[in-house]
N, C-alpha and C. Protein backbone atom coordinates (compact mmCIF):
# COMPACT_ATOMS: atom_id res chain seq x y z
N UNK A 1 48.13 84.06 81.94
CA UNK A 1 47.85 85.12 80.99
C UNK A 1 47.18 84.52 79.76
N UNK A 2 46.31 85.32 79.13
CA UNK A 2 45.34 84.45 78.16
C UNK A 2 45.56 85.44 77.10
N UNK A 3 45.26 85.32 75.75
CA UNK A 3 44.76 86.39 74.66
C UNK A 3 43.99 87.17 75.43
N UNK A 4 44.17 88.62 74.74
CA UNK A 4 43.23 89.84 75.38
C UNK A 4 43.82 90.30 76.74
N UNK A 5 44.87 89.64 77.27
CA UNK A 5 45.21 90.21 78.55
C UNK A 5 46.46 91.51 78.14
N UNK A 6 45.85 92.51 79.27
CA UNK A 6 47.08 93.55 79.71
C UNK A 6 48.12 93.24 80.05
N UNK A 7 49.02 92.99 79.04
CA UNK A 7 50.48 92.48 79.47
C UNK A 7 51.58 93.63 79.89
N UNK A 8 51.04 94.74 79.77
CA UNK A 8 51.85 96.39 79.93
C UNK A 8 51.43 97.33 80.04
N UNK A 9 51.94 98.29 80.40
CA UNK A 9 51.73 99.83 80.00
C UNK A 9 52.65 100.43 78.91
N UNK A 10 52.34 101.22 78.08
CA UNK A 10 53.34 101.93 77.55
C UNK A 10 53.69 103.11 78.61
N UNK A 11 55.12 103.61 78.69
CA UNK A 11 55.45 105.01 78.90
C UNK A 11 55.28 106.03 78.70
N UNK A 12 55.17 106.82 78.25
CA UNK A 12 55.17 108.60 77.65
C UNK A 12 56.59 107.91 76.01
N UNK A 13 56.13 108.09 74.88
CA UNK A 13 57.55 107.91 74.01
C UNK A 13 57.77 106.30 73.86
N UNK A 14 57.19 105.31 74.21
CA UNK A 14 57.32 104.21 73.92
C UNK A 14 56.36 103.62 72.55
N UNK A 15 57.26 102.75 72.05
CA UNK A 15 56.67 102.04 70.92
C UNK A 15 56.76 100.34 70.96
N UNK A 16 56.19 100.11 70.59
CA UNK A 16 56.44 98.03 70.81
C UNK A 16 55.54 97.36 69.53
N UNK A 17 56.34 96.30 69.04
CA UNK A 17 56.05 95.40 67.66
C UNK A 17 56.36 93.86 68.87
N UNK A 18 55.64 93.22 67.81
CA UNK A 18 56.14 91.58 68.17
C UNK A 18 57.05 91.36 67.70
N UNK A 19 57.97 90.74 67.82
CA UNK A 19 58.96 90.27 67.16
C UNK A 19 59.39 88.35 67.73
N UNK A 20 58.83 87.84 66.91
CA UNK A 20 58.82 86.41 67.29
C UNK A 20 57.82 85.94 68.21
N UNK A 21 58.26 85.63 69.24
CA UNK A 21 58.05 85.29 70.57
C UNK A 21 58.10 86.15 71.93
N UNK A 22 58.42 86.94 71.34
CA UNK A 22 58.55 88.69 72.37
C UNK A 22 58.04 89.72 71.89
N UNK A 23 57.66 91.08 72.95
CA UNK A 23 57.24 91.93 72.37
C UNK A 23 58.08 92.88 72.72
N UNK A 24 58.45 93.82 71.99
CA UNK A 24 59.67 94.53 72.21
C UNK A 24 59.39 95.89 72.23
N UNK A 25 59.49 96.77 73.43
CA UNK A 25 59.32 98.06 73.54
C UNK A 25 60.30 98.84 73.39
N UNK A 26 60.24 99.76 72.76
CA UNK A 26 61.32 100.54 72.41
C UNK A 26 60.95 102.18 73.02
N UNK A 27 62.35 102.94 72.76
CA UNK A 27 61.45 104.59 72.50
C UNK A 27 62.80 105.08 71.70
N UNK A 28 62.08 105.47 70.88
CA UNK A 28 63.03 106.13 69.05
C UNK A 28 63.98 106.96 69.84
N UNK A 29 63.35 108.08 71.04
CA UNK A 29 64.33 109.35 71.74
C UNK A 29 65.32 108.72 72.33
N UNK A 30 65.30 107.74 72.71
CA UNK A 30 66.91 107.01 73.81
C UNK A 30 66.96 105.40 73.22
N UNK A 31 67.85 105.50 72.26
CA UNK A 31 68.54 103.99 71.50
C UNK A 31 68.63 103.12 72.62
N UNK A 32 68.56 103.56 73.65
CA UNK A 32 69.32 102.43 74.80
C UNK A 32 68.08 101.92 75.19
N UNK A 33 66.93 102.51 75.18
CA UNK A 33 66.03 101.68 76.05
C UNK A 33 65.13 101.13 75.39
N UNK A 34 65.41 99.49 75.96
CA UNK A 34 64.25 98.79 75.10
C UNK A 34 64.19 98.18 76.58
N UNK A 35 62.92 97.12 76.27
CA UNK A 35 62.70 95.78 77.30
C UNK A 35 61.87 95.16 76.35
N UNK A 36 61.86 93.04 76.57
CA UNK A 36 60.86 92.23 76.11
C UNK A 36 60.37 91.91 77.02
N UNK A 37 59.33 91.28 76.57
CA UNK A 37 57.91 90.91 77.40
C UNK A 37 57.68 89.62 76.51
N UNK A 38 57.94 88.20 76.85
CA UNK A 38 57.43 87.09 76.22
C UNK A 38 55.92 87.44 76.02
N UNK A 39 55.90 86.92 74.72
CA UNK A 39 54.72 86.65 74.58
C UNK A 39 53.73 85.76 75.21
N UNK A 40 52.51 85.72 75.61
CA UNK A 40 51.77 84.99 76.49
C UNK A 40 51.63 83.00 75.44
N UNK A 41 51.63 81.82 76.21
CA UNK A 41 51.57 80.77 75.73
C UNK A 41 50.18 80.82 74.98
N UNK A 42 49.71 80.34 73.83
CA UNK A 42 48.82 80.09 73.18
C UNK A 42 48.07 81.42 72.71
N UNK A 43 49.32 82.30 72.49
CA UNK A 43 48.66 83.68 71.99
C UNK A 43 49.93 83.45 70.36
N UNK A 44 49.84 82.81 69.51
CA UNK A 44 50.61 82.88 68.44
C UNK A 44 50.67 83.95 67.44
N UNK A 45 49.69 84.37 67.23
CA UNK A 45 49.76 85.71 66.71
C UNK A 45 49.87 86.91 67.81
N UNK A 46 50.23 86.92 68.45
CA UNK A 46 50.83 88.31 69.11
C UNK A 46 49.37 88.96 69.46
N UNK A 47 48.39 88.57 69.45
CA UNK A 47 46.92 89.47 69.64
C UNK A 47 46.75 89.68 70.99
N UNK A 48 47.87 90.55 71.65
CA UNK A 48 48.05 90.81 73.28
C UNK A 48 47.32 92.05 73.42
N UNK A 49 47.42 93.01 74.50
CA UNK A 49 46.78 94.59 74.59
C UNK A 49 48.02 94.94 75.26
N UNK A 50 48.78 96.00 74.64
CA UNK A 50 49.11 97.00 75.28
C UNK A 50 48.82 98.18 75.70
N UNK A 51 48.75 98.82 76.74
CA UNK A 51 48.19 99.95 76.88
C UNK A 51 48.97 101.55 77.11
N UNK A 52 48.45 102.15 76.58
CA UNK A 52 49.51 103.70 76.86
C UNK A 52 49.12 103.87 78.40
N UNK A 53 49.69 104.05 78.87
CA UNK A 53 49.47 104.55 80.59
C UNK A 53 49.02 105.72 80.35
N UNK A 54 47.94 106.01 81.13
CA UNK A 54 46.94 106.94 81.51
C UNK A 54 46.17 107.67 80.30
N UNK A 55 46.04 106.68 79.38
CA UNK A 55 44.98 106.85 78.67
C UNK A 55 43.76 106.92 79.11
């Protein structure tokens, strides 16, 4: 995985920040659901793509 790569989709209601070394998806409507996604090696600033699904 390199900078610029599709590391995801978002869901319908999902949100995601970096946080460190992970990227952390959330959705505000259900507290319970999150998942991380390491961040890719030699991407230090977090400059990944997420994408909304079926955009």
């Amino acid at each position: 995985m390199h900078k610029g790569d599709v590391v995801t989709e978002l869901q319908d209601g999902e949100e995601w920040q970096v946080v460190g070394d992970k990227i952390l998806i959330t959705k505000p409507s259900d507290p319970k659901h999150s998942r991380e996604i390491p961040v890719p090696d030699g991407d230090v600033e977090g400059l990944v793509e997420v994408w909304l699904g079926g955009a």
